[in-house]
C-alpha atoms as a PDB file:
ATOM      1  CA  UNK A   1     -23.521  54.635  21.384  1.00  0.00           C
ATOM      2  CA  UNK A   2     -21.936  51.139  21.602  1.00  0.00           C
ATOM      3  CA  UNK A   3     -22.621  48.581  18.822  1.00  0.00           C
ATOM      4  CA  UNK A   4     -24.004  45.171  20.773  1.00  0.00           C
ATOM      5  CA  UNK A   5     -24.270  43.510  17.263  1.00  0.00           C
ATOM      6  CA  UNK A   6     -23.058  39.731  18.020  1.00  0.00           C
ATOM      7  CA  UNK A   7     -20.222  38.780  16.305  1.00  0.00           C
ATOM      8  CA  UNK A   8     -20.364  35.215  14.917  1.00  0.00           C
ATOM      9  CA  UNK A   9     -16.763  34.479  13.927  1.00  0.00           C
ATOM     10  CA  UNK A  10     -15.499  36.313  17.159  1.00  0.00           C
ATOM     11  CA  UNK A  11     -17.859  34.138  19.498  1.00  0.00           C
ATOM     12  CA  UNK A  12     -16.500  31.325  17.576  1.00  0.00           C
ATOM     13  CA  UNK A  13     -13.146  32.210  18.274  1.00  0.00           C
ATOM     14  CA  UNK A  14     -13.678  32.818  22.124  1.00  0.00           C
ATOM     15  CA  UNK A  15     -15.264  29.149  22.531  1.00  0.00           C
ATOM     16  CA  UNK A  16     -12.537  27.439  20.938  1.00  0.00           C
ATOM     17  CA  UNK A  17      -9.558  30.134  23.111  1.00  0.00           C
ATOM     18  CA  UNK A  18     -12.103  28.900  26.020  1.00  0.00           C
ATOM     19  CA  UNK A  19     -11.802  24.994  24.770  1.00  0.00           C
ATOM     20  CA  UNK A  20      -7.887  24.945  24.761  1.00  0.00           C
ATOM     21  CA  UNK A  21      -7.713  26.894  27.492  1.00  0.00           C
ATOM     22  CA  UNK A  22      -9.611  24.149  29.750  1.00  0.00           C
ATOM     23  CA  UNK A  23      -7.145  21.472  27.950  1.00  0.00           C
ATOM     24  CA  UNK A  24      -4.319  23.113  29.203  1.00  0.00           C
ATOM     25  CA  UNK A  25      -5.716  23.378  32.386  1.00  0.00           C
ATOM     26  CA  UNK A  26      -5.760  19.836  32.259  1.00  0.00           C
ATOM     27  CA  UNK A  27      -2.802  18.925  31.124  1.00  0.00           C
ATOM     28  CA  UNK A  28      -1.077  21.127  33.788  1.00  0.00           C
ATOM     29  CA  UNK A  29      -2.659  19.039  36.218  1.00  0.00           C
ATOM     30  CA  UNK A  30      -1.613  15.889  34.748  1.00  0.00           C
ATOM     31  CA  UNK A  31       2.137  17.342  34.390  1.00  0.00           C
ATOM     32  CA  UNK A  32       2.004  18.712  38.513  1.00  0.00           C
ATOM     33  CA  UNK A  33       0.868  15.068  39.230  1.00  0.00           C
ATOM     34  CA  UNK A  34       3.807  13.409  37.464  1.00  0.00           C
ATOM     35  CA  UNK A  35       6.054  15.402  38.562  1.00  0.00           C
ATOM     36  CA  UNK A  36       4.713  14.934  42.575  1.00  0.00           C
ATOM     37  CA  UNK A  37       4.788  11.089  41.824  1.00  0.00           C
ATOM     38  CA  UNK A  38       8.818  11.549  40.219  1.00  0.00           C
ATOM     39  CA  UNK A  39       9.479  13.586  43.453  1.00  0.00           C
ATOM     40  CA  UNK A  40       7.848  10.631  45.487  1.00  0.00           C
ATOM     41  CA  UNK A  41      10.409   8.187  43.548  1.00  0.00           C
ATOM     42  CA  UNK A  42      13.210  10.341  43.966  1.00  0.00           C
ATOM     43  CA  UNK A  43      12.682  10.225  47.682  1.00  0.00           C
ATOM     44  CA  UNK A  44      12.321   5.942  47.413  1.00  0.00           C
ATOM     45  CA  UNK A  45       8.652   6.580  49.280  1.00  0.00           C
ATOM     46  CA  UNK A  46       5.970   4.603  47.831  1.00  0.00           C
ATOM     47  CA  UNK A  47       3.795   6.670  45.172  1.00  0.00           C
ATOM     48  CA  UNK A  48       0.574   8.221  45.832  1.00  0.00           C
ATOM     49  CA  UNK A  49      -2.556   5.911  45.972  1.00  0.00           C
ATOM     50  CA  UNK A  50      -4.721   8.697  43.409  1.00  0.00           C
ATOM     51  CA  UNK A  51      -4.853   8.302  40.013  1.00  0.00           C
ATOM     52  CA  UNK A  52      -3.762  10.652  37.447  1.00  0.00           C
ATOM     53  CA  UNK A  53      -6.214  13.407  36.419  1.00  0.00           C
ATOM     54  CA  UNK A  54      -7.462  13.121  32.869  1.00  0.00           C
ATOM     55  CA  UNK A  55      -6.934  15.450  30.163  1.00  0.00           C
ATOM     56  CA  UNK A  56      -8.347  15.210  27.317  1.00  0.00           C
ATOM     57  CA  UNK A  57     -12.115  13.513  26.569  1.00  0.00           C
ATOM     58  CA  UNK A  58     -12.460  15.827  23.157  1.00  0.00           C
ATOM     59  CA  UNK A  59      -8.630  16.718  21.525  1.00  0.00           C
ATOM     60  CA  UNK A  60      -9.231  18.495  18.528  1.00  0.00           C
ATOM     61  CA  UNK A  61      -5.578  17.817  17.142  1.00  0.00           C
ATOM     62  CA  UNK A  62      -4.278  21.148  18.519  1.00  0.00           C
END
């Protein structure tokens, strides 16, 4: 039989693998962005009218 005990330190340790991997999410957005506005230079066409998405509201120094 299977042991459903929870596991504090492990559920710990998935929150914070789930926290940093929203952050990158984030900052891959912000890096696909910036590199569609460079393109958008490179091409001498005026840049896009939306503003960068934002990345980070809680960075915990990682």
């Amino acid at each position: 039989m299977l042991n459903w005990r929870r596991d504090p330190e492990r559920e710990m340790r998935l929150k914070e693998l789930e926290k940093r991997s929203k952050q990158l999410e984030r900052e891959l957005a912000l890096l696909d962005w910036m590199h569609s506005e460079l393109d958008l230079i490179e091409a001498d066409l005026p840049s896009s009218s939306s503003p960068p998405p934002t990345t980070a509201a809680n960075s915990s120094g990682c």
